[in-house]
C-alpha atoms as a PDB file:
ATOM      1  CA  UNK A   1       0.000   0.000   0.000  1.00  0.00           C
ATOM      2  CA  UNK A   2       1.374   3.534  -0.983  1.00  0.00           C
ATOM      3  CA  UNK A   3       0.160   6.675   1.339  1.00  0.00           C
ATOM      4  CA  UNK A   4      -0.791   9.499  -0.323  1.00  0.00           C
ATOM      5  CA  UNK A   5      -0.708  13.539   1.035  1.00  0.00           C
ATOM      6  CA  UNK A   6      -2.135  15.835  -1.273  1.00  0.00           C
ATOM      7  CA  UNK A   7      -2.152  19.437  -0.874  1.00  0.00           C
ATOM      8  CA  UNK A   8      -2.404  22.497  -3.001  1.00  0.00           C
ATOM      9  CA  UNK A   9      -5.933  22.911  -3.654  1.00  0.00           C
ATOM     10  CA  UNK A  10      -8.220  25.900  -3.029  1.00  0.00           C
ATOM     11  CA  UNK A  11     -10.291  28.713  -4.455  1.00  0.00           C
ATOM     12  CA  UNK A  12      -9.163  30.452  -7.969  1.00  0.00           C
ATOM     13  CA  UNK A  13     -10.772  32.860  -9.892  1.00  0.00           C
ATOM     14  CA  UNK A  14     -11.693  31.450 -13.595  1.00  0.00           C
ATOM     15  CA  UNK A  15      -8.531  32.260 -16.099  1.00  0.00           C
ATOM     16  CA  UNK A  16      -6.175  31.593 -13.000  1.00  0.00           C
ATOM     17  CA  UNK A  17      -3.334  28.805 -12.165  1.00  0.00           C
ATOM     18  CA  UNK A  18      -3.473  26.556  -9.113  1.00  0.00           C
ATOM     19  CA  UNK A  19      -0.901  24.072  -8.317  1.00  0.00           C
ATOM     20  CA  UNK A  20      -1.730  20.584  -6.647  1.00  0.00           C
ATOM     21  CA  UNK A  21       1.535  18.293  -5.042  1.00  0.00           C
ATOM     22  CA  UNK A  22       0.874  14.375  -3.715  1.00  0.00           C
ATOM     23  CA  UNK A  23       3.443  13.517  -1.364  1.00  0.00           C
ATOM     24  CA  UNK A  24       4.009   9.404  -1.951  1.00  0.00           C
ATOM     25  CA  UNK A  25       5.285   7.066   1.112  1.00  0.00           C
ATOM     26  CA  UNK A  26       7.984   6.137  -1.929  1.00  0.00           C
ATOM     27  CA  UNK A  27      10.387   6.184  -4.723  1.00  0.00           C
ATOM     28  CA  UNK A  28       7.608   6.884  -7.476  1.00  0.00           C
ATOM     29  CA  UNK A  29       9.952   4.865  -9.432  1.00  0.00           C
ATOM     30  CA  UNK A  30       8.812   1.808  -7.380  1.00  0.00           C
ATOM     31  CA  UNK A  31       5.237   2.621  -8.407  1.00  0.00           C
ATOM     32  CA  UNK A  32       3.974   1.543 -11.963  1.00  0.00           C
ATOM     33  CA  UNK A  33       1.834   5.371 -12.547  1.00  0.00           C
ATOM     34  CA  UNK A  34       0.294   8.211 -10.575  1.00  0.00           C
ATOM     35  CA  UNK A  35      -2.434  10.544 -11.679  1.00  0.00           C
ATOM     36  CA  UNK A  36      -4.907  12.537 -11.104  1.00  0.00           C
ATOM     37  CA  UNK A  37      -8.443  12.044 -10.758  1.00  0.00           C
ATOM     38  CA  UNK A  38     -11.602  14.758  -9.904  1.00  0.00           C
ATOM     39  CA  UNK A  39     -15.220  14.012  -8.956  1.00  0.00           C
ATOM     40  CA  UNK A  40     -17.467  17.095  -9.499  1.00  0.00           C
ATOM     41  CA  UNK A  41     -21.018  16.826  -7.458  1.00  0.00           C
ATOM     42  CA  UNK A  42     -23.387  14.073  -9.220  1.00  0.00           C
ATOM     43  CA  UNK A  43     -20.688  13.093 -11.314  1.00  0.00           C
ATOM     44  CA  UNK A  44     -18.217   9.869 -12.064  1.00  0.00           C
ATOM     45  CA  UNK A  45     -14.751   9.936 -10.854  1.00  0.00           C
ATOM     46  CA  UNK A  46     -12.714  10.406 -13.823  1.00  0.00           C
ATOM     47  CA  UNK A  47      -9.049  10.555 -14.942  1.00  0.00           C
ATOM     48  CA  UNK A  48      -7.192  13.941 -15.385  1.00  0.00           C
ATOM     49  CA  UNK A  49      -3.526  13.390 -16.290  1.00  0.00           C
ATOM     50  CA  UNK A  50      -1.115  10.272 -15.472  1.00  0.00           C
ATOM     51  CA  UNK A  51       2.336  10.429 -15.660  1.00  0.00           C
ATOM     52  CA  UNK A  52       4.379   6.417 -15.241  1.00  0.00           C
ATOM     53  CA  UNK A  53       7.496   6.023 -13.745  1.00  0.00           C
ATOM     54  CA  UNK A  54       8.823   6.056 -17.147  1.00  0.00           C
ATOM     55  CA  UNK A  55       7.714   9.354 -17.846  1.00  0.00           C
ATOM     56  CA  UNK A  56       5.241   9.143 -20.096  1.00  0.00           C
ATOM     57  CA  UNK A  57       2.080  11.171 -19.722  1.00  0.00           C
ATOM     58  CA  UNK A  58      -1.817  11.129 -20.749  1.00  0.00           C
ATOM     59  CA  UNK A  59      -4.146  13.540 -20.556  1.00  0.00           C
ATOM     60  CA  UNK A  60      -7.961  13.812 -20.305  1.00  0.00           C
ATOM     61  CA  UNK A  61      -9.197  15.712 -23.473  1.00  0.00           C
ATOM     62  CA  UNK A  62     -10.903  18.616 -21.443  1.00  0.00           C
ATOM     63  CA  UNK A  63      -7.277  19.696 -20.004  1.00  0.00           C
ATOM     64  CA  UNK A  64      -4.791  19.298 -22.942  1.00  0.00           C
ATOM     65  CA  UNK A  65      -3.169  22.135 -23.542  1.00  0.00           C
ATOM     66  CA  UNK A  66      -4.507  23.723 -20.240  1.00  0.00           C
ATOM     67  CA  UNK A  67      -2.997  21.223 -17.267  1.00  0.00           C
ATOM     68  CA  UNK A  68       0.470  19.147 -17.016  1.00  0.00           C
ATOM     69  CA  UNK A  69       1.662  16.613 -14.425  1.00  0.00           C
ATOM     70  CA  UNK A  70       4.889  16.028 -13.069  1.00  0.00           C
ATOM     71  CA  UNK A  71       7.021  14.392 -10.490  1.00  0.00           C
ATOM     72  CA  UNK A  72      10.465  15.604  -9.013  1.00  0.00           C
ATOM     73  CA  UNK A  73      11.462  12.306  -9.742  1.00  0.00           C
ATOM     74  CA  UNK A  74      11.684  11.461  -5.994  1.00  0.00           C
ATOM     75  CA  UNK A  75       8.317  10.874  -4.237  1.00  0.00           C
ATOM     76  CA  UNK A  76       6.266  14.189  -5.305  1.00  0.00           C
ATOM     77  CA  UNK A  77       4.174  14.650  -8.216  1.00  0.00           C
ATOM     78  CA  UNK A  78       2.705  18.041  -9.425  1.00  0.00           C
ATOM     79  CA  UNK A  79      -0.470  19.087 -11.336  1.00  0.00           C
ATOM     80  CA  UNK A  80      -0.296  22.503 -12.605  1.00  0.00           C
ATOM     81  CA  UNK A  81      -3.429  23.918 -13.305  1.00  0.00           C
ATOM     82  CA  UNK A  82      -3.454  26.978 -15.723  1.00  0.00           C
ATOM     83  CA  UNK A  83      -6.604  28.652 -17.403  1.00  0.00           C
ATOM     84  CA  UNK A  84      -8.705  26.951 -15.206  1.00  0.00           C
ATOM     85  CA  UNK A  85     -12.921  27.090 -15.522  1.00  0.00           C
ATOM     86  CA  UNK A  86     -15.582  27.084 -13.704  1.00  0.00           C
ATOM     87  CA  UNK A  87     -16.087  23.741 -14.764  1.00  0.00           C
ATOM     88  CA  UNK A  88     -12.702  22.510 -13.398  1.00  0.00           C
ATOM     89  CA  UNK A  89     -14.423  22.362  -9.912  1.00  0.00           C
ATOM     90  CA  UNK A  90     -14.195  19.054  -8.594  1.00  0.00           C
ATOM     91  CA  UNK A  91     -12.465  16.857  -5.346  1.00  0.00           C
ATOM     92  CA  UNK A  92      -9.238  16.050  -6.955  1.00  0.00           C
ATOM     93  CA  UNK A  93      -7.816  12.629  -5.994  1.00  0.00           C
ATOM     94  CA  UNK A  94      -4.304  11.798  -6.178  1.00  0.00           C
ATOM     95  CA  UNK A  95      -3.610   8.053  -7.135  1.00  0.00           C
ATOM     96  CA  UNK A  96      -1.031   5.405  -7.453  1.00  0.00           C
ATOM     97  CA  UNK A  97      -0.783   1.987  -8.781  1.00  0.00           C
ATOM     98  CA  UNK A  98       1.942  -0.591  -8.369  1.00  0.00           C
ATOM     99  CA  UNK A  99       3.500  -2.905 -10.452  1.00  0.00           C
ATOM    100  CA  UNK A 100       1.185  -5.351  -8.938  1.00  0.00           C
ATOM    101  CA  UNK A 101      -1.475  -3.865  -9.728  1.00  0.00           C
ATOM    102  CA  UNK A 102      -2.822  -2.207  -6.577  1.00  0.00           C
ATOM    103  CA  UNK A 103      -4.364   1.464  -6.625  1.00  0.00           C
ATOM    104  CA  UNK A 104      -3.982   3.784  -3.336  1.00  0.00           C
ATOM    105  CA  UNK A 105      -6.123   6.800  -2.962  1.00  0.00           C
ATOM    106  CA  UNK A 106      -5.246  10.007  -1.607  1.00  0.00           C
ATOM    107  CA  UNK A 107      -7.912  11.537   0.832  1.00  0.00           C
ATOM    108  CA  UNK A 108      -8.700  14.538  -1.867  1.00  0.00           C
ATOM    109  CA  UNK A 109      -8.473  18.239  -2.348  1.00  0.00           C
ATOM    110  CA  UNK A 110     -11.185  20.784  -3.042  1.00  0.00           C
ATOM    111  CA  UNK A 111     -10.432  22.917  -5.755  1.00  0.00           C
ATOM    112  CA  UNK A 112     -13.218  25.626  -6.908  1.00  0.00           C
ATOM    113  CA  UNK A 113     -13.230  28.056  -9.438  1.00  0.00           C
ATOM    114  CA  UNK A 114     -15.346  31.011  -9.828  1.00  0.00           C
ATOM    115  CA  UNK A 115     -16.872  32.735 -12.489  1.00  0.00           C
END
């Protein structure tokens, strides 16, 4: 099991950046991929941006261009938010999954962004 601290989220006004960090328990090279996930009220938890201990990186459509995750190639991993919408307001969730195939959960940060 992987523990998971997020912090970073908050209230933005729309066109602004906001910067999320998840703090792992390890090496994020021992850990397959970690994303990002957000659940906005009545809605399905969906995926935001992954990035594997590779380095490679995906994307949900609604951010390209907008979003990009990182890691400090220790135990952090970053989501910068930039342009961000009123529709960008969500829990975001940080995740990781192990080579084994076993997904942690971070507890979730509220991110809101007025109009």
């Amino acid at each position: 099991q992987v523990q998971l601290v997020e912090s970073g989220g908050g209230l933005v006004q729309a066109g602004g950046p906001l910067r999320l960090s998840c703090a792992a328990s390890r090496s994020i090279f021992s850990i397959n991929a970690m994303g990002w996930y957000r659940q906005a009220p009545g809605k399905q938890r969906e995926l935001v941006a992954q990035i594997t201990s590779g380095g490679s990186t995906n994307y949900a459509r609604s951010v390209l261009g907008r979003f990009t995750i990182s890691s400090d190639n220790a135990n952090t991993v970053l989501l910068q938010m930039n342009s961000l919408r009123p529709e960008d307001t969500a829990v975001y969730y940080c995740s990781a999954t192990t080579y084994e195939g076993r997904r942690s959960w971070g507890q979730g940060t509220q991110v809101t962004v007025s109009s």
